[in-house]
Protein backbone atom coordinates (compact mmCIF):
# COMPACT_ATOMS: atom_id res chain seq x y z
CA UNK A 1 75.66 68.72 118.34
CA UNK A 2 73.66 71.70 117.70
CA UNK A 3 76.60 74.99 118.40
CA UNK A 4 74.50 76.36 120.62
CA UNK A 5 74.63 72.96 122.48
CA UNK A 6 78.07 73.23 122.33
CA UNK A 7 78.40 76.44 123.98
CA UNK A 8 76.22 75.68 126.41
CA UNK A 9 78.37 72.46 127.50
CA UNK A 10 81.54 74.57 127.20
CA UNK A 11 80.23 77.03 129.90
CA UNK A 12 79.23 74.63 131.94
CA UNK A 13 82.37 73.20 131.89
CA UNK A 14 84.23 76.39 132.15
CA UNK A 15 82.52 77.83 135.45
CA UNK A 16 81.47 74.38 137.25
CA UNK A 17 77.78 75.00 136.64
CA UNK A 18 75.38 72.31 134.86
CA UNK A 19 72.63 74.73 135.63
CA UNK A 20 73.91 77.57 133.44
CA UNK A 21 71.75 78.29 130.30
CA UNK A 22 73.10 79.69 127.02
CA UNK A 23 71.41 82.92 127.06
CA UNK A 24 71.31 85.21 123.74
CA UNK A 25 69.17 87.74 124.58
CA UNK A 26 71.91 90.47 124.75
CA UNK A 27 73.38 90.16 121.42
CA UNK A 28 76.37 92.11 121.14
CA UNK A 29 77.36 92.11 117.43
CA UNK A 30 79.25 90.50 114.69
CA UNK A 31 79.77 89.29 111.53
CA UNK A 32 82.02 86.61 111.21
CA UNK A 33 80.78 85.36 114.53
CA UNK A 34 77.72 86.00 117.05
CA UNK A 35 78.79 87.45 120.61
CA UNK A 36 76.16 87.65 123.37
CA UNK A 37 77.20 88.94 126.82
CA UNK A 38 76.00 86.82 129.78
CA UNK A 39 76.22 87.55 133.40
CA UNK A 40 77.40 84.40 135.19
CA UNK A 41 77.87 84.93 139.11
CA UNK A 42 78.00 88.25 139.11
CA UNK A 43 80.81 89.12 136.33
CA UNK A 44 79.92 90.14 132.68
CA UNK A 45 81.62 87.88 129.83
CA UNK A 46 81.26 88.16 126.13
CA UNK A 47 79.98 84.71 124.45
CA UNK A 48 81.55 83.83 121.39
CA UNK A 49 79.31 81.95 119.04
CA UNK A 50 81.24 81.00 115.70
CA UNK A 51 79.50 82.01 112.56
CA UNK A 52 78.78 79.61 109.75
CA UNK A 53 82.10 78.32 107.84
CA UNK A 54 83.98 80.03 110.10
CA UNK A 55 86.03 76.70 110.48
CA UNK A 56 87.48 76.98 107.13
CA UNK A 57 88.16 80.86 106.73
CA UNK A 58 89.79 80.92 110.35
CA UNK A 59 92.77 79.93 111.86
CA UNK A 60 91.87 79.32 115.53
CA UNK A 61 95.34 78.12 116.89
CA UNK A 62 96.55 80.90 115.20
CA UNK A 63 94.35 83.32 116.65
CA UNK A 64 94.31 82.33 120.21
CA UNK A 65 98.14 82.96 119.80
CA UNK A 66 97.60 86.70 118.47
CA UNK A 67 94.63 86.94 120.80
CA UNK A 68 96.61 86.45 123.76
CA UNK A 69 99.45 88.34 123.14
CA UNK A 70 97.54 91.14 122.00
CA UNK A 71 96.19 91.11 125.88
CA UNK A 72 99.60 90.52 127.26
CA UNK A 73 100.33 94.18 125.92
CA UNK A 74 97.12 95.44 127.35
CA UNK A 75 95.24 96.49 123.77
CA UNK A 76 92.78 93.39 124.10
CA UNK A 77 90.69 92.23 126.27
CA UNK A 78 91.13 89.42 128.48
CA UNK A 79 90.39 85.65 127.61
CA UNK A 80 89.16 83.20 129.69
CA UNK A 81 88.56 80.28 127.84
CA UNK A 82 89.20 79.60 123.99
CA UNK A 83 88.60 76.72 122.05
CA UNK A 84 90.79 76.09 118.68
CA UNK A 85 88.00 73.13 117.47
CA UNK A 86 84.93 75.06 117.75
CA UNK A 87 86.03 78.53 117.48
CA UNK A 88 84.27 79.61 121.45
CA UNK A 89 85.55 82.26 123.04
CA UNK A 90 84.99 83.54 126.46
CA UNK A 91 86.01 87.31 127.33
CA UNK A 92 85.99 89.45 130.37
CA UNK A 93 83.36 91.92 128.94
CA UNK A 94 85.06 96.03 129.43
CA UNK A 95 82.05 97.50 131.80
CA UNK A 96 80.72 100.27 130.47
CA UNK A 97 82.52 100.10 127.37
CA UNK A 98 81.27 102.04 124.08
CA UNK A 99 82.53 100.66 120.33
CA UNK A 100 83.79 103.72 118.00
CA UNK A 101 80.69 102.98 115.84
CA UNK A 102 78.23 104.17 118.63
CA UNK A 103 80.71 106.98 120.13
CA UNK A 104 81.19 108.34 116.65
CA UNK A 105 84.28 106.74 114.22
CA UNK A 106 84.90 110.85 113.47
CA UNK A 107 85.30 112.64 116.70
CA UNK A 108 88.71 114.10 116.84
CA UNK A 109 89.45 112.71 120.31
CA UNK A 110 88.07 108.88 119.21
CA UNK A 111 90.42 109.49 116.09
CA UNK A 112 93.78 109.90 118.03
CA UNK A 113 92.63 107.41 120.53
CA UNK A 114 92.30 104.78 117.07
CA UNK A 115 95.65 105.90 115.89
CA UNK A 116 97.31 105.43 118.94
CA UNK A 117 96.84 101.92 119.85
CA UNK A 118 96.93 101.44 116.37
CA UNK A 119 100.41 102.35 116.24
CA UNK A 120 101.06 100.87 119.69
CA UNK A 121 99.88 97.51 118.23
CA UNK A 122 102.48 97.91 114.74
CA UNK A 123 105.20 98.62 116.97
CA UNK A 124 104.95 95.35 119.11
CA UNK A 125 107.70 94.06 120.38
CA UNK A 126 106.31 90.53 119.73
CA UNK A 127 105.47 89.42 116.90
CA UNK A 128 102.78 87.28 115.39
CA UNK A 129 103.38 83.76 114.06
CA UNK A 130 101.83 83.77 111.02
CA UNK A 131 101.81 87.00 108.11
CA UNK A 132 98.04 88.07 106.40
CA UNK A 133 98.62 88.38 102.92
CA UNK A 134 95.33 89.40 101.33
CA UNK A 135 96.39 87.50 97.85
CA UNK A 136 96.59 84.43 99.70
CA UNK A 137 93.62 84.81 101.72
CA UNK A 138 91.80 85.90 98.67
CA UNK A 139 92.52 82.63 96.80
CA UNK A 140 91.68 80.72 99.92
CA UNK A 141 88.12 82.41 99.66
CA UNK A 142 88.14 81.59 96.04
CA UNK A 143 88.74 77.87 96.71
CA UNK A 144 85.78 77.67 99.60
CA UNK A 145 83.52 78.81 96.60
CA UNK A 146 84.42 76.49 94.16
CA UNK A 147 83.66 73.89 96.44
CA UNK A 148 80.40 75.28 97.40
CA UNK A 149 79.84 75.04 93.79
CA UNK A 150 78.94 79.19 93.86
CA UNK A 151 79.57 81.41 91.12
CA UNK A 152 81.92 84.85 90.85
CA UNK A 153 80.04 88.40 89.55
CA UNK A 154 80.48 88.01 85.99
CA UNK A 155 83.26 91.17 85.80
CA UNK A 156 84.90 89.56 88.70
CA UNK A 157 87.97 88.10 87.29
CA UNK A 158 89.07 90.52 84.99
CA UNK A 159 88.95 92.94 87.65
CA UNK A 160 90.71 91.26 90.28
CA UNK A 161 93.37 91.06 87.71
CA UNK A 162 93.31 94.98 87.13
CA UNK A 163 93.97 95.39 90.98
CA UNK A 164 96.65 93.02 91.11
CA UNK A 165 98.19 95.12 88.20
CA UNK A 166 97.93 98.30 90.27
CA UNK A 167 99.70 96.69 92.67
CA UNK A 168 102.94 95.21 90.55
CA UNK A 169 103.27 99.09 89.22
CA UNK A 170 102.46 101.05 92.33
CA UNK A 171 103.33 99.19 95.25
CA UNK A 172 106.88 98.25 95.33
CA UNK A 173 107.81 98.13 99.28
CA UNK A 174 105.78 96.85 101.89
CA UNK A 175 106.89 96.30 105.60
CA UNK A 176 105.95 93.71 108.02
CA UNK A 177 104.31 94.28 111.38
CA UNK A 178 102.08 92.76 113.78
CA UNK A 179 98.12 93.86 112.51
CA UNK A 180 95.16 93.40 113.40
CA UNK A 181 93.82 93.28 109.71
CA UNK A 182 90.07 93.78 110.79
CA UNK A 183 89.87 97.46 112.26
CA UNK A 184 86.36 98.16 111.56
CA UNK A 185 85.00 101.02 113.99
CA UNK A 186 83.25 98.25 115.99
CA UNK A 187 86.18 96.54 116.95
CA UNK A 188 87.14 99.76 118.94
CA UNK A 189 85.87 99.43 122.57
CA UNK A 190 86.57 102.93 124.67
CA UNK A 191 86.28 102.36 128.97
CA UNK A 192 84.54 104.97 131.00
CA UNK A 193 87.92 106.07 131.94
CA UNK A 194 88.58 106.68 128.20
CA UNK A 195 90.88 103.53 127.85
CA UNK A 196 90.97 101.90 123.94
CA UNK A 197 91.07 98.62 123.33
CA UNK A 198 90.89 96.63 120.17
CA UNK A 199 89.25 93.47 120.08
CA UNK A 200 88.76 89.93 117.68
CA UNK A 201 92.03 88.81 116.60
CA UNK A 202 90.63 86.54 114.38
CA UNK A 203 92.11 88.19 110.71
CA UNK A 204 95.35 89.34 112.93
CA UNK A 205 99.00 88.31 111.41
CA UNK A 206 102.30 90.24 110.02
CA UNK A 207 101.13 92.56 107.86
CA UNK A 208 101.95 96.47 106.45
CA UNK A 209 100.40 98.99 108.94
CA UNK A 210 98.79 100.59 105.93
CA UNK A 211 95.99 97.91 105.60
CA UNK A 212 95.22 98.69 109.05
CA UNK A 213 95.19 102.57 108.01
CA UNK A 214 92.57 101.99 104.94
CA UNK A 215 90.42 99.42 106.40
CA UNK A 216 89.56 102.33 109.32
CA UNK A 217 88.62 104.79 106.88
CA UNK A 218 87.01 102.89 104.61
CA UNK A 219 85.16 100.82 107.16
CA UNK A 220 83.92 103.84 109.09
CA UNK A 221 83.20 105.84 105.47
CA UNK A 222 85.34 108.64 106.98
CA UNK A 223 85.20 112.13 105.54
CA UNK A 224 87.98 114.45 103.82
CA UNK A 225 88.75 116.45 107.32
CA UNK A 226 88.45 113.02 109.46
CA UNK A 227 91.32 111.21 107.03
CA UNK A 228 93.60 114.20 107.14
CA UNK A 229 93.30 114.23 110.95
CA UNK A 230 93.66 110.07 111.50
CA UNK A 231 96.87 110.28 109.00
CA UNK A 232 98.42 113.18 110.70
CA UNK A 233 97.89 111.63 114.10
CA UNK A 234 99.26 107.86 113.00
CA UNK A 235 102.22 108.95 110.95
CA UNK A 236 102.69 112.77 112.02
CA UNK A 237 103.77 113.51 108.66
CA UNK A 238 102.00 114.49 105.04
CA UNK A 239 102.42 110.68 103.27
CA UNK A 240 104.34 109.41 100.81
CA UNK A 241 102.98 108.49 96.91
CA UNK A 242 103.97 105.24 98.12
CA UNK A 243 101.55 105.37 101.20
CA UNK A 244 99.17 106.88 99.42
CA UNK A 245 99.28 104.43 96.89
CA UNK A 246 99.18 101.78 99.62
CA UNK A 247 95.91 103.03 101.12
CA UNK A 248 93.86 103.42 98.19
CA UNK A 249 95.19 99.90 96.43
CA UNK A 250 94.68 98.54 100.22
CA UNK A 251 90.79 99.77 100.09
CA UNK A 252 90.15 98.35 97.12
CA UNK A 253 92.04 95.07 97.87
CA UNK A 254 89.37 95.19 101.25
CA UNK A 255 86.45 95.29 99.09
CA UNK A 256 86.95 92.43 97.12
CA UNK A 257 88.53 90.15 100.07
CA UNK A 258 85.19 90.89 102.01
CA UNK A 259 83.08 90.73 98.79
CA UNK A 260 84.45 87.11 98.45
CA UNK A 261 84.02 86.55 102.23
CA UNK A 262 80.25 87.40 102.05
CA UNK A 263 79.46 85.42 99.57
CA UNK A 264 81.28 82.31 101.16
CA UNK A 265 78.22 83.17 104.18
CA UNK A 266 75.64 83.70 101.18
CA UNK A 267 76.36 80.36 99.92
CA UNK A 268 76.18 78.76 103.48
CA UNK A 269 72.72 80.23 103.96
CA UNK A 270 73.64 83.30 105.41
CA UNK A 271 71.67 87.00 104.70
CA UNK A 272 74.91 88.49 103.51
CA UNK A 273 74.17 89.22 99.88
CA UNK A 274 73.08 93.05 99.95
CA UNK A 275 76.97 93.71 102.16
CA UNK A 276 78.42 91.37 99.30
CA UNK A 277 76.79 93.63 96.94
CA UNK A 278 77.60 96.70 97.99
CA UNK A 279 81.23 96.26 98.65
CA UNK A 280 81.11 94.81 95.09
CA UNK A 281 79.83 97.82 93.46
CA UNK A 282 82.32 100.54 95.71
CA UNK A 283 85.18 97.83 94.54
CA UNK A 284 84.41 97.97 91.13
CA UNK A 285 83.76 102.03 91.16
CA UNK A 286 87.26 102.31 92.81
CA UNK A 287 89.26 99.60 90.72
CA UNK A 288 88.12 101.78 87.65
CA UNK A 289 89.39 105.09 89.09
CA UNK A 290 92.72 103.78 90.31
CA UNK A 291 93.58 102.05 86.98
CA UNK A 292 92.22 104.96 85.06
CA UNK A 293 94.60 107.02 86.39
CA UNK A 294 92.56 109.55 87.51
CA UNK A 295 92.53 112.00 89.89
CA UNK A 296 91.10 109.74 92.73
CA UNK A 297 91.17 111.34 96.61
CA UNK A 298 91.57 108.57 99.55
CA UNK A 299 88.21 110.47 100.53
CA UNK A 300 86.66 109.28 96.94
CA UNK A 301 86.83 105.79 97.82
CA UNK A 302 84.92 106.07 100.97
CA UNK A 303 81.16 105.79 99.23
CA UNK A 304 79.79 104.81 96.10
């Protein structure tokens, strides 16, 4: 069956309708997946479509744990139906909600609202089932390839090894906490009442807040003055070589988990070659400065 099919028979099911259509005309974003908001009997919902090969890069049981506890706390949105098989998710669309992307990543007052439910969400007091480790997710990725009989950029191994090097001689201490491991600016939904909420759980696990941290800035290409303000409002303190360390190594590690990611889609068919690309090139820019050992700002990173 055809997923659109699929979703179609799930809503059906879901709200006691055989007449409801699948309707995608109001696309709503994504990457990993395809969301579409519908209006069925006069309430808005958010369609989850699941992307292509989603069913091998995602845990779904494991997500529609983290999913739902992350709306027992009030920092997600709420879930009315969610299937582990297909990956379908149904969500109470947030009226008159904005994403950080549209409202601006760098505004001051959209920065403290993104470190404050950030740290609301690292200081949970229940935690997730399951821990993200981006080495382990990385060779995961690697694996999918193989099997899709796709090839690596041609630099790609000996640099992956230079960033796990930075890591055995910078990084020493990490801490465990539940993340959300995915907190691009578009994942960031503000209310008309000025209410954040973070949403799509699907990369979320035990994890060090820090990757939480780098994947804002580097995901919403922040500038000098917008970093300094998002790390003095998350950790109200100047930050420690070891954080700093952290962050950058973190970016970098982001670059070439999502650069792997991408080309899993490119493989299936998917237009995801020019994102696969140019995460590939800021990776390898950044990998060079870090291991260099020169000076290299947080801020650096950000571009090519």
């Amino acid at each position: 069956m055809r997923i659109e099919d699929l979703v179609q028979e799930k809503l059906r099911q879901v709200f006691h309708d055989d007449s409801i259509v699948f309707d995608k005309t109001c696309f709503a974003g994504g990457l990993t997946n395809y969301n579409y908001i519908m209006n069925i009997k006069g309430t808005e919902y958010v369609i989850r479509q699941p992307g292509g090969m989603t069913e091998q890069i995602i845990d779904r049981s494991i997500e529609r744990i983290n999913n739902n506890i992350a709306s027992e706390f009030g920092v997600n949105s709420d879930c009315i139906f969610f299937d582990e098989v297909s990956g379908i998710k149904i969500s109470v669309y947030i009226d008159n909600s904005l994403n950080i992307a549209q409202a601006n990543p760098c505004l001051p007052q959209n920065l403290s609202s993104v470190a404050n439910i950030m740290k609301k969400i690292h200081s949970l007091p229940k935690h997730f089932p399951n821990r993200f480790d981006w080495p382990t997710e990385l060779a995961k990725y690697e694996q999918i390839i193989q099997k899709q009989r796709g090839d690596f950029f041609f630099d790609y191994h000996g640099l992956k090894n230079q960033l796990f090097d930075f890591f055995r001689q910078n990084i020493k201490n990490t801490i465990l906490a539940p993340c959300h491991n995915d907190t691009v600016p578009e994942n960031f939904l503000i209310d008309e009442r000025g209410r954040i909420y973070l949403i799509d759980w699907e990369y979320s696990g035990m994890n060090d807040p820090c990757w939480d941290v780098a994947a804002y800035i580097i995901e919403s290409k922040l500038p000098a003055e917008a970093i300094d303000f998002l790390i003095e409002k998350y950790f109200n303190r100047p930050l420690t070589p070891e954080e700093e360390a952290k962050i950058k190594g973190f970016m970098a590690a982001q670059d070439l988990l999502w650069t792997v990611w991408a080309l899993i889609r490119h493989y299936n068919g998917d237009d995801f070659l020019e994102y696969c690309c140019f995460r590939y090139e800021r990776f390898r820019k950044n990998i060079k400065a870090l291991t260099q050992h020169t000076h290299c700002l947080i801020a650096d990173m950000v571009t090519l």
